[in-house]
Protein backbone atom coordinates (compact mmCIF):
# COMPACT_ATOMS: atom_id res chain seq x y z
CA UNK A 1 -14.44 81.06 173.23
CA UNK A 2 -13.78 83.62 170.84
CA UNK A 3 -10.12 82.05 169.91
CA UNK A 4 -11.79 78.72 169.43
CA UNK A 5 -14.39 80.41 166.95
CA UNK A 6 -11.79 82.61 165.68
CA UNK A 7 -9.89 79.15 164.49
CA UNK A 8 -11.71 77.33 163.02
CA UNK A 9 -13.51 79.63 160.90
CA UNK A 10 -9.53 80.71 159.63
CA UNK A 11 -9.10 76.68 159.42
CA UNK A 12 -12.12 76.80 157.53
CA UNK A 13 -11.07 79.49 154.98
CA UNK A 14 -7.45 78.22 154.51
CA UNK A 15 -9.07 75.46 152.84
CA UNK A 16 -10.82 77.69 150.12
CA UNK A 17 -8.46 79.03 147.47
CA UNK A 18 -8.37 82.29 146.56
CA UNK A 19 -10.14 81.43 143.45
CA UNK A 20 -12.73 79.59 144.91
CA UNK A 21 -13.30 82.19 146.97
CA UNK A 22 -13.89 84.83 144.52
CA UNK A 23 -16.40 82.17 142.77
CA UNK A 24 -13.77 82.09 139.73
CA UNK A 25 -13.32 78.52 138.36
CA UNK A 26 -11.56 75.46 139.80
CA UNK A 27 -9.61 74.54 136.70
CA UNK A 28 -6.88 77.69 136.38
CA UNK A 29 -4.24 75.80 135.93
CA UNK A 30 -5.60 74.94 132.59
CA UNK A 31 -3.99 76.19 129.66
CA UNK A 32 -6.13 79.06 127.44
CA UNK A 33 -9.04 77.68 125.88
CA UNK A 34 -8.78 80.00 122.98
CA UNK A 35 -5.52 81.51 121.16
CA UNK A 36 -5.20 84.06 118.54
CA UNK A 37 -2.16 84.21 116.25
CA UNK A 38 -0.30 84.05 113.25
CA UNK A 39 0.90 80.24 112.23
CA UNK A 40 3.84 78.66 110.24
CA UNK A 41 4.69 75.33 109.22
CA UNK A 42 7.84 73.50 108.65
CA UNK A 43 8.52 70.07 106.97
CA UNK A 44 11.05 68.32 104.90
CA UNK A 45 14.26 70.28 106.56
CA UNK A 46 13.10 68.51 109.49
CA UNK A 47 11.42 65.04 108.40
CA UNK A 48 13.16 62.73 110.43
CA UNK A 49 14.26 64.40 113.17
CA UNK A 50 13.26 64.52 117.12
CA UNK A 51 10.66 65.97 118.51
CA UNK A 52 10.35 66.86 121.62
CA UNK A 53 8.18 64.29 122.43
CA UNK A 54 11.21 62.01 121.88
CA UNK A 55 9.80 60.80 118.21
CA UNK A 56 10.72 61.42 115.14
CA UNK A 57 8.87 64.00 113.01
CA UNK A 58 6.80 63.15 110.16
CA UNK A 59 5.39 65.97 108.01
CA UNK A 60 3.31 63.84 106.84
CA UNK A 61 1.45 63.79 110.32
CA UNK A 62 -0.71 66.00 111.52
CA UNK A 63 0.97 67.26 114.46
CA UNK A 64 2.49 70.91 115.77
CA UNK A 65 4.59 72.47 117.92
CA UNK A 66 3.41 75.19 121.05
CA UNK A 67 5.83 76.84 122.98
CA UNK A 68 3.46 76.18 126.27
CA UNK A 69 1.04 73.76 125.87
CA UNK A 70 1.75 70.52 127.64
CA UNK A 71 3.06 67.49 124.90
CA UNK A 72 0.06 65.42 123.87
CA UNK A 73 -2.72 68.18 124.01
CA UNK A 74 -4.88 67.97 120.77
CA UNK A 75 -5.71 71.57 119.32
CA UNK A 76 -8.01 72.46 116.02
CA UNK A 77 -6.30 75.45 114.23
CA UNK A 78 -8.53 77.17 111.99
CA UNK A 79 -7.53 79.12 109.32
CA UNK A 80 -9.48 82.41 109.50
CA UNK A 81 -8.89 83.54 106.29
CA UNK A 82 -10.81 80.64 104.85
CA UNK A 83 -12.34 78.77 107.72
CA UNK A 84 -11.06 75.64 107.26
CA UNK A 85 -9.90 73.48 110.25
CA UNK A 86 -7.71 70.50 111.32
CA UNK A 87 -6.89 68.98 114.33
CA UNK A 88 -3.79 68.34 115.24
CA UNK A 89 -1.25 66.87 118.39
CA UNK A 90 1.25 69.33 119.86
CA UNK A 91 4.72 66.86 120.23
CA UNK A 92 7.02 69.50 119.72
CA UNK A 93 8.27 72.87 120.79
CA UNK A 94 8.21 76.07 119.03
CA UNK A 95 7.81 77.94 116.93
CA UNK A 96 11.32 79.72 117.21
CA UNK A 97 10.18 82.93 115.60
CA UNK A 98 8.52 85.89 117.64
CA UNK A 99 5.18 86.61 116.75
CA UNK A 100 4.40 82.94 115.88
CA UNK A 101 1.95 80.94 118.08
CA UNK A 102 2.23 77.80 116.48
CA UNK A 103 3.82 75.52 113.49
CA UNK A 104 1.94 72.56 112.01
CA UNK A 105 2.98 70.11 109.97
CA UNK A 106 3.35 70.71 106.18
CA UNK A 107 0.24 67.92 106.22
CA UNK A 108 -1.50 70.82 108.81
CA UNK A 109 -0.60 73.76 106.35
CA UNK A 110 -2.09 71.82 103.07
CA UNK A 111 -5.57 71.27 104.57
CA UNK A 112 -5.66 75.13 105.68
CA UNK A 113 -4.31 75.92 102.35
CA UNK A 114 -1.48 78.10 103.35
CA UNK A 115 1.73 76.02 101.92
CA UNK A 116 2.49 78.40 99.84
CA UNK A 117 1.77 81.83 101.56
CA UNK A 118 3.75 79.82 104.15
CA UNK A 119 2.07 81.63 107.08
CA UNK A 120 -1.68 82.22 108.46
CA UNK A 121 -3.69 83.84 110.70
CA UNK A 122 -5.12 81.16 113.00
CA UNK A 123 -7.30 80.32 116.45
CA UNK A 124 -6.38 77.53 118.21
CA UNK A 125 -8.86 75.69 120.78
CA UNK A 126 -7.39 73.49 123.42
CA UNK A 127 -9.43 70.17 123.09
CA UNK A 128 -7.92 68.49 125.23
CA UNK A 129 -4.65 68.18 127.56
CA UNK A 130 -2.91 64.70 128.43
CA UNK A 131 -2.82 64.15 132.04
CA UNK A 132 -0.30 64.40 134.38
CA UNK A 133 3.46 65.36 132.40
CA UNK A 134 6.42 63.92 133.47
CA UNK A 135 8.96 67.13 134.23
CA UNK A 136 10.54 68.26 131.50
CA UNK A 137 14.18 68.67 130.20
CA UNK A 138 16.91 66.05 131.84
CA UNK A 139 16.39 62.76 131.38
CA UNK A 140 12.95 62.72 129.25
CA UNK A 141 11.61 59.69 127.74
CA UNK A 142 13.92 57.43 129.39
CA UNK A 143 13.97 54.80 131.64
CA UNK A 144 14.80 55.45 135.23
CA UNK A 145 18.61 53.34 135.67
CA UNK A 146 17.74 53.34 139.91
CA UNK A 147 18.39 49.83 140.72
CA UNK A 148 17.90 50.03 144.35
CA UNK A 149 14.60 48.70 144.43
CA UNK A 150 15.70 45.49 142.65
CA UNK A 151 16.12 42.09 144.85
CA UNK A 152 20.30 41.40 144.93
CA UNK A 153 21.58 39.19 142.09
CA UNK A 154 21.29 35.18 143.21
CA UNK A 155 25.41 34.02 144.29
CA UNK A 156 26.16 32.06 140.46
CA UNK A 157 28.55 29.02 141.35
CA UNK A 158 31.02 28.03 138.61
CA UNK A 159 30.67 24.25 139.87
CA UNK A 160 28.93 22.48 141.99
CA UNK A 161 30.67 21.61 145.64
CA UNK A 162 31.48 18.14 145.91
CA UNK A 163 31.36 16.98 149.24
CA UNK A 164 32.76 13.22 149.53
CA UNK A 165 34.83 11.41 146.89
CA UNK A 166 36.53 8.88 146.92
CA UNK A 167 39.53 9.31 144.90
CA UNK A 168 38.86 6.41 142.13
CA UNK A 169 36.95 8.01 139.51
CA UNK A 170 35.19 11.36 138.71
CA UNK A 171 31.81 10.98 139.61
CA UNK A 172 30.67 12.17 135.96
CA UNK A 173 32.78 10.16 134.08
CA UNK A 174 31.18 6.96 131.91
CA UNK A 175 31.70 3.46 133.51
C-alpha cells in the first residue's frame, strides 16, 4: 500500500514544474519584460543590405536589432532623457558593440531625437513575441529541397505506341 501511495503522489509531482511548484509564473521562457540600456542606431552604411530576418534593411523603417530577442517581437524604446517613444520590430541582430542593448533604425533614432548624439539611454518593453521560431542559423528563410514526400514523376513517352499498321500509309498523313 504504501508503494502504491508513494507513486502516484511522485507521478503526481513530476507533472508540476519546478516553477509551478514554487507558485512562480508559467511563462519563464519569456524573454524580459523590461530592459535597461544604452542604444545606437545605424543607417545608410547599411540601407540595402540583409537582415537577419532574410530582408533587406530600410532605415527608413522602423525596425531594430536585439542580440536575444526572438525575430518579429515588437518593442517600444523610450528615450529617457526626453521621454519620447517609438515602437519598433526587432529583424536583425546586434548591436556588435559591448555595452549596447539595442540599434534602431536611423527612422527609430530621429523620433527619440538622438541622430546626432548618435547614442541614448533607453528602456525597452517586450510587447509582444512572434510565435513559434523556426531554428536559427543553416538554412533560414528557405525552402525545404526534401522531395521525398512528392508522388514519382508520371513515365513521359516521346510517341505514342502504334500497335497495328498496315504498311501503306502513315496513319497521320493527309489523304
Amino acid at each position: 500500500m504504501k508503494f502504491v501511495v508513494i507513486c502516484g503522489i511522485s507521478s503526481l509531482l513530476s507533472c508540476i514544474s519546478p516553477f509551478e511548484a514554487k507558485g512562480a509564473s508559467a511563462h519563464r521562457a519569456l524573454p524580459t519584460r523590461v530592459q535597461y540600456g544604452v542604444a545606437s542606431w545605424y543607417g545608410e552604411q547599411n540601407q540595402g543590405r540583409l537582415m537577419a530576418s532574410g530582408l533587406p534593411f530600410d532605415e527608413h523603417e522602423m525596425v531594430a536589432a536585439h542580440r536575444t530577442l526572438p525575430l518579429g517581437t515588437q518593442v517600444e524604446v523610450t528615450n529617457l532623457k526626453n521621454g519620447r517613444s517609438v515602437i519598433v520590430r526587432i529583424m536583425d541582430r546586434g548591436p556588435h558593440r559591448a555595452g549596447r542593448i539595442i540599434d534602431l533604425s536611423k527612422a527609430a533614432a530621429s523620433r527619440l531625437h538622438f541622430t546626432r548624439r548618435g547614442l541614448a539611454k533607453v528602456r525597452l518593453v517586450v510587447l509582444s513575441t512572434p510565435g513559434p521560431q523556426p531554428r536559427e542559423g543553416g538554412r533560414r528563410n528557405r525552402v525545404s529541397c526534401d522531395r521525398r514526400h512528392l508522388a514519382p514523376p508520371h513515365p513521359v513517352h516521346s510517341r505514342p505506341t502504334l500497335v497495328a499498321w498496315s504498311g501503306r500509309r502513315t496513319p497521320w498523313a493527309a489523304q
